[in-house]
Each structure stands twice: as structure tokens, then as C-alpha cells.
C-alpha atoms as a PDB file:
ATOM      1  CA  UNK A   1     117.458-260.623  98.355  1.00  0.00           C
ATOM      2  CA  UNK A   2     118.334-258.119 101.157  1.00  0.00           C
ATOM      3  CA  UNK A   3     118.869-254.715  99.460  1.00  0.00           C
ATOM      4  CA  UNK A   4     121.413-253.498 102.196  1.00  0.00           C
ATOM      5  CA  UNK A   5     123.789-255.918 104.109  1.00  0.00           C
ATOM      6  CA  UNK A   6     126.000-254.874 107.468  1.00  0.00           C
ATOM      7  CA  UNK A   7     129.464-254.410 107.322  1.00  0.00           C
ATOM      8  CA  UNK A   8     131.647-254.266 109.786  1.00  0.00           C
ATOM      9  CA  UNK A   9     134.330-251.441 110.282  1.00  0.00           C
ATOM     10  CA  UNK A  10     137.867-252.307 111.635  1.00  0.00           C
ATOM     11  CA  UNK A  11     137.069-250.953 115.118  1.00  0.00           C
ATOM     12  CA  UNK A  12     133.682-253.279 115.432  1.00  0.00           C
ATOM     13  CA  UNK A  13     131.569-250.356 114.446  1.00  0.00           C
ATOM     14  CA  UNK A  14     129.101-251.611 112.275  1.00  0.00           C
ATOM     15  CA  UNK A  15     128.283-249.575 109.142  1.00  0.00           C
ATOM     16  CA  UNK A  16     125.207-249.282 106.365  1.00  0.00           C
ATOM     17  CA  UNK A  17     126.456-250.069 103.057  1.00  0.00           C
ATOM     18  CA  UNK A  18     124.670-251.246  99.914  1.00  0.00           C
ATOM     19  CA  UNK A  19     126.124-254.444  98.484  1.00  0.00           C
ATOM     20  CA  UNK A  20     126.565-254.883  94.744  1.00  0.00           C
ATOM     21  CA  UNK A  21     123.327-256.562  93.770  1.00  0.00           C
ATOM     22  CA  UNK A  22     121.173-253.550  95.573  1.00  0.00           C
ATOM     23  CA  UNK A  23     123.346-251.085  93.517  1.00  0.00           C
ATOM     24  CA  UNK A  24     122.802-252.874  90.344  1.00  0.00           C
ATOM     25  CA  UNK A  25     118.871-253.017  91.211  1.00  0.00           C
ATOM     26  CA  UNK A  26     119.062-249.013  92.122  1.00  0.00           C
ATOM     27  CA  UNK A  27     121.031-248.410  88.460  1.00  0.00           C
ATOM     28  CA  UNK A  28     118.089-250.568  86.919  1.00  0.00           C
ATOM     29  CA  UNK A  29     115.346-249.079  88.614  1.00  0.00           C
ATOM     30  CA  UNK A  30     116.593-245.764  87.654  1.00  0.00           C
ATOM     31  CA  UNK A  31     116.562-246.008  83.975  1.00  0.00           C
ATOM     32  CA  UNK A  32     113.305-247.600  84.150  1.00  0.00           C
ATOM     33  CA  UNK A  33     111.632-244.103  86.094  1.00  0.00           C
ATOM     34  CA  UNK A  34     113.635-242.368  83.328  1.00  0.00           C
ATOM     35  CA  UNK A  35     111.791-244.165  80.085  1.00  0.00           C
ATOM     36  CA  UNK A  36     108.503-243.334  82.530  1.00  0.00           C
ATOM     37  CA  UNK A  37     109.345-239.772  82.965  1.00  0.00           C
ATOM     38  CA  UNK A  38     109.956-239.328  79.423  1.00  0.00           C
ATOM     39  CA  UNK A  39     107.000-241.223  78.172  1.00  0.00           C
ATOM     40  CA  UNK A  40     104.748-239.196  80.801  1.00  0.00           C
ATOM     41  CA  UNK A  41     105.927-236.202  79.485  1.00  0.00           C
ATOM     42  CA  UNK A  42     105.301-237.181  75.737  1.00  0.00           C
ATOM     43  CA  UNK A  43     101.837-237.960  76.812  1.00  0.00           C
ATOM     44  CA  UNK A  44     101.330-235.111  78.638  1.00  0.00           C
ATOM     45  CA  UNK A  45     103.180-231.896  77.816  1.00  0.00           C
ATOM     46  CA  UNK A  46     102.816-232.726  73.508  1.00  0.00           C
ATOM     47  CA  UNK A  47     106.438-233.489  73.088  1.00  0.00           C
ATOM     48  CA  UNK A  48     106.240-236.044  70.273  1.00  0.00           C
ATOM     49  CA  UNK A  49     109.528-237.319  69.896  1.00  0.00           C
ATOM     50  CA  UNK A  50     113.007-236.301  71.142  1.00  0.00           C
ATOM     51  CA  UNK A  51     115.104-236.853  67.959  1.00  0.00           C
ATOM     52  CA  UNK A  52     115.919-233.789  65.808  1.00  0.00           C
ATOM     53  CA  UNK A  53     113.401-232.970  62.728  1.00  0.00           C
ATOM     54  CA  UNK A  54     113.274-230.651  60.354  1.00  0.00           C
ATOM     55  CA  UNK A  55     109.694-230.124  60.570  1.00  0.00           C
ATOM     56  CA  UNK A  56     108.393-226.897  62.716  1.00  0.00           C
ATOM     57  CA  UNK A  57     107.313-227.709  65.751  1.00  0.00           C
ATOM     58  CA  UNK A  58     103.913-225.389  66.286  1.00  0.00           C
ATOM     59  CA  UNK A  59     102.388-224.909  69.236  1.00  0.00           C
ATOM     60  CA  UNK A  60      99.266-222.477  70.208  1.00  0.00           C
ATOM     61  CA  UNK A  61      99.716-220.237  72.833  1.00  0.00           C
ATOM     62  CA  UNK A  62      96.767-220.121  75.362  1.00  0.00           C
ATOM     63  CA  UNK A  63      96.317-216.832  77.816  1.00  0.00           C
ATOM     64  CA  UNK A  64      93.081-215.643  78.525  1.00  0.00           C
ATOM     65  CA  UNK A  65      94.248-213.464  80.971  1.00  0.00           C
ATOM     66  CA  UNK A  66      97.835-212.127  82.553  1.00  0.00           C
ATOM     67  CA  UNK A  67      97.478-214.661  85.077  1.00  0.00           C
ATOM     68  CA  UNK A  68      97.574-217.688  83.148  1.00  0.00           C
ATOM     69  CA  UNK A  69      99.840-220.482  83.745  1.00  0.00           C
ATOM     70  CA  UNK A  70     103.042-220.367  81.133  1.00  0.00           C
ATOM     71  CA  UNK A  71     104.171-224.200  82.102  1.00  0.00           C
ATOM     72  CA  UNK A  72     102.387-225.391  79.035  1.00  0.00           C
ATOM     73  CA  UNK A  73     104.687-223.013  77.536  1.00  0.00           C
ATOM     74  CA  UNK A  74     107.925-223.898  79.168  1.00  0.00           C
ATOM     75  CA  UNK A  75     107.167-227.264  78.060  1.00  0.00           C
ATOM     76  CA  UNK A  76     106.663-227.332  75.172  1.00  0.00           C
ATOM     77  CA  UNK A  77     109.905-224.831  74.154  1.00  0.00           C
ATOM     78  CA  UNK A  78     112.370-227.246  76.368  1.00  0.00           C
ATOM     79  CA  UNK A  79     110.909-230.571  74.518  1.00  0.00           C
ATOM     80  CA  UNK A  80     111.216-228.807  70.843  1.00  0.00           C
ATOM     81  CA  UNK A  81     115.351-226.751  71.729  1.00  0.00           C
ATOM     82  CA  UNK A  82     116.452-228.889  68.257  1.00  0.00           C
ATOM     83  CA  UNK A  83     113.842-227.773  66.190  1.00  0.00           C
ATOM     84  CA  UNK A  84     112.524-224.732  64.139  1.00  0.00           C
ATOM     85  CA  UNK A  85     109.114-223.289  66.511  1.00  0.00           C
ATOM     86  CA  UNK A  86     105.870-221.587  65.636  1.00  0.00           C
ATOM     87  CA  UNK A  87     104.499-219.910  68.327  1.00  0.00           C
ATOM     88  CA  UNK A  88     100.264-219.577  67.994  1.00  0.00           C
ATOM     89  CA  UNK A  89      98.999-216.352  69.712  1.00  0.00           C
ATOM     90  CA  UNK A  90      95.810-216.364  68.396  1.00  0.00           C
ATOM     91  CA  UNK A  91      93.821-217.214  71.884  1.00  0.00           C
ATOM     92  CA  UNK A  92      96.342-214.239  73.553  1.00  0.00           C
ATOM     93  CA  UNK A  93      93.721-211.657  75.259  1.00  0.00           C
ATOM     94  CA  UNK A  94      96.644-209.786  76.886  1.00  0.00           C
ATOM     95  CA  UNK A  95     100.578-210.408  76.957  1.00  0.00           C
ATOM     96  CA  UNK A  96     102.066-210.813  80.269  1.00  0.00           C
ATOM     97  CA  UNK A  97     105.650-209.847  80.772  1.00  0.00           C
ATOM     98  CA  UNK A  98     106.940-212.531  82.297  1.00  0.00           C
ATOM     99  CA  UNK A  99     105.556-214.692  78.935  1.00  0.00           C
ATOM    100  CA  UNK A 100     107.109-211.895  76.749  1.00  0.00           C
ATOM    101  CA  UNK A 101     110.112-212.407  78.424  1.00  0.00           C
ATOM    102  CA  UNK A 102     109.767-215.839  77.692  1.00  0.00           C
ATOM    103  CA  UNK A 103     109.550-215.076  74.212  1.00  0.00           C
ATOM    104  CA  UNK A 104     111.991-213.326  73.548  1.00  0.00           C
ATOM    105  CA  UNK A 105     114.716-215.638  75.594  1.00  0.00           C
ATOM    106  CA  UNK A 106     113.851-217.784  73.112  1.00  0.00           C
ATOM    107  CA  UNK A 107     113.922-216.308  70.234  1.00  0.00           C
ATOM    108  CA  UNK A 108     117.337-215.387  71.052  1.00  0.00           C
ATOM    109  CA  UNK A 109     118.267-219.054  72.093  1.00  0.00           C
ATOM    110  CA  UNK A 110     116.217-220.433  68.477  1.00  0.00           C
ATOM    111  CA  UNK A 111     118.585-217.673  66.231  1.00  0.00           C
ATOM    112  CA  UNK A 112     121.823-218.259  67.705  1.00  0.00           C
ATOM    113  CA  UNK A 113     121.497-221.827  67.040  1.00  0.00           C
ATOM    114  CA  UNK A 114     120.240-220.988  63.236  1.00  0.00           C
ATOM    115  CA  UNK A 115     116.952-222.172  63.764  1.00  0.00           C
ATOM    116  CA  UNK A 116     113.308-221.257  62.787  1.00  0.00           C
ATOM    117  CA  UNK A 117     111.564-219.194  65.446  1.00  0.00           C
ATOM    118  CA  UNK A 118     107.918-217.533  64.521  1.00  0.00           C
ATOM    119  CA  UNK A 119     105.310-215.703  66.691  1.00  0.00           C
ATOM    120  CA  UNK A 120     102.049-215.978  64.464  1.00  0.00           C
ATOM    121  CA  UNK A 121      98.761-214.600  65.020  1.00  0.00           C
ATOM    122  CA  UNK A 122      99.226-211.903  67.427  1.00  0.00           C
ATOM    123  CA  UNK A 123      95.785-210.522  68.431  1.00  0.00           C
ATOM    124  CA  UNK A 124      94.997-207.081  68.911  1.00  0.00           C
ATOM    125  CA  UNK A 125      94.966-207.503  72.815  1.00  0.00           C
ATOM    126  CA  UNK A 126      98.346-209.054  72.238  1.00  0.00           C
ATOM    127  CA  UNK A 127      99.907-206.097  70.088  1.00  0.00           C
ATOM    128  CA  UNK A 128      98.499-203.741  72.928  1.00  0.00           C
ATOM    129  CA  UNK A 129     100.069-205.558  75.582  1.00  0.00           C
ATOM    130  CA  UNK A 130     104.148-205.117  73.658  1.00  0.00           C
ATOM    131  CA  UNK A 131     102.991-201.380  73.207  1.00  0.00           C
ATOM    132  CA  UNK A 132     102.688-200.990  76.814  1.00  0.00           C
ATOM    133  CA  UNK A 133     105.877-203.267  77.252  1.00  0.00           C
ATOM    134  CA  UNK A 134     108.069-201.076  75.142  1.00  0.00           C
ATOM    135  CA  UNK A 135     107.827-203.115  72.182  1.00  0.00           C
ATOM    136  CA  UNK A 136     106.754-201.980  68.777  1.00  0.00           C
ATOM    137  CA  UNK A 137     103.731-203.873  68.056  1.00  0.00           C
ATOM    138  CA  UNK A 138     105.025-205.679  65.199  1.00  0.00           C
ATOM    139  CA  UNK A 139     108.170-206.890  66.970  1.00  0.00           C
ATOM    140  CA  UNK A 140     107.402-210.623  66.184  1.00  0.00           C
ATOM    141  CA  UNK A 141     106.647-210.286  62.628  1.00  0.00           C
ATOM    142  CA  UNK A 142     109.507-208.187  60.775  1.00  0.00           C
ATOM    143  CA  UNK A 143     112.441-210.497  60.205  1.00  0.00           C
ATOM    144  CA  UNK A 144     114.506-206.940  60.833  1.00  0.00           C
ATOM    145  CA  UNK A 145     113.460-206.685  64.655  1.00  0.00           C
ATOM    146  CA  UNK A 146     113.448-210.388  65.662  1.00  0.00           C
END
């Protein structure tokens, strides 16, 4: 079955147009790379399940330098926007501003929508790098501040 047929305008220009069964095929096929995308990014970005829990979602942060790449990150705080968050900084050797940034976006985002959000862990390195910021170094662990 041809997925495009000819038509032909009044003034015998002919025009490309998709007939119904190609449309219906397109609407089809495009659900089915939706379930893919979503199941590829279950598999690989951690995002378990996209139904709203009550259970904290934790992931650990990993930086080993400024330079490391946040989309692990990004990820991981778009797939879990419905649920409480625990943010692991343990592997943190130094904050980068752009992932404090980060941070505190969406710690802002978690609170005004009344849920959990926690940055646990925070490594020396890590507490340097908010000095240096302009953050006190316990800005992620008073309930007061955050």
C-alpha cells in the first residue's frame, strides 16, 4: 500500500498529499517510537516507572571534577518531578555552578509543589565549592535555608 497518492488540484496541478491509510500508519508508528523512547529511557537514564509514588526517589550524584557531565543529572530530576528526591553527593570532589544552579532550581520546583527534596552527603570538597559560590556551607542541610 502506497503511503502517498497524487491528487489533482482544480487547475491540473498535481499536488502531494497523504491519503488516509498513510496517516493512520504515521499516527501508529508514532506511538510505537513513543513506548520505545520511554522504555529506552527507563533502561537507560534509571527512571523506573512514570506513575507517582510516595517512595523517595534517591539518586547519587557523580562529579569528579567541575567538568563533569550533569545529563545524568537532568535525567534523572525530569523522570522523578512527582516524587520526593534525595540527592547523593558523596562522590562530589568539587561543586560546579552550573550543577549548583541546578540544585537549587530544583529545590525550589520540589518545595513549591510540597514535596521531599534532600542534598545528603556533601563532601568537604563539596562544602568548599558553596563557600566560594556564596553559599553557607550547610545550605543543603538546615531545613531553615532550603
Amino acid at each position: 500500500m502506497p503511503k502517498f497518492k497524487l491528487v489533482f488540484a482544480a487547475k491540473s496541478t498535481s499536488i502531494l498529499a497523504l491519503d488516509r491509510g498513510a496517516r493512520q500508519s504515521n499516527v501508529k508508528a508514532r506511538s510505537l517510537l513513543l513506548a520505545h523512547r520511554l522504555e529506552t529511557c527507563r533502561r537507560t537514564r534509571g527512571c523506573e516507572s512514570l506513575t507517582m509514588t510516595t517512595e523517595t526517589q534517591k539518586h547519587i550524584l557523580d562529579l569528579p571534577n567541575a567538568f563533569s557531565d550533569l545529563e545524568p543529572l537532568i535525567a534523572f530530576l525530569r523522570g522523578a518531578h512527582t516524587q520526593a528526591v534525595e540527592i547523593d553527593c558523596s562522590n562530589v570532589a568539587v561543586m560546579p555552578s552550573r550543577c549548583l544552579q541546578l540544585l537549587l532550581s530544583a529545590e525550589q520546583q520540589w518545595r513549591s509543589e510540597g514535596l521531599g527534596f534532600s542534598v545528603a552527603r556533601i563532601t568537604e570538597g563539596c562544602r568548599k565549592s558553596l563557600t566560594l559560590l556564596g553559599l553557607e556551607p550547610t545550605r543543603f542541610e538546615d531545613e531553615e535555608t532550603a
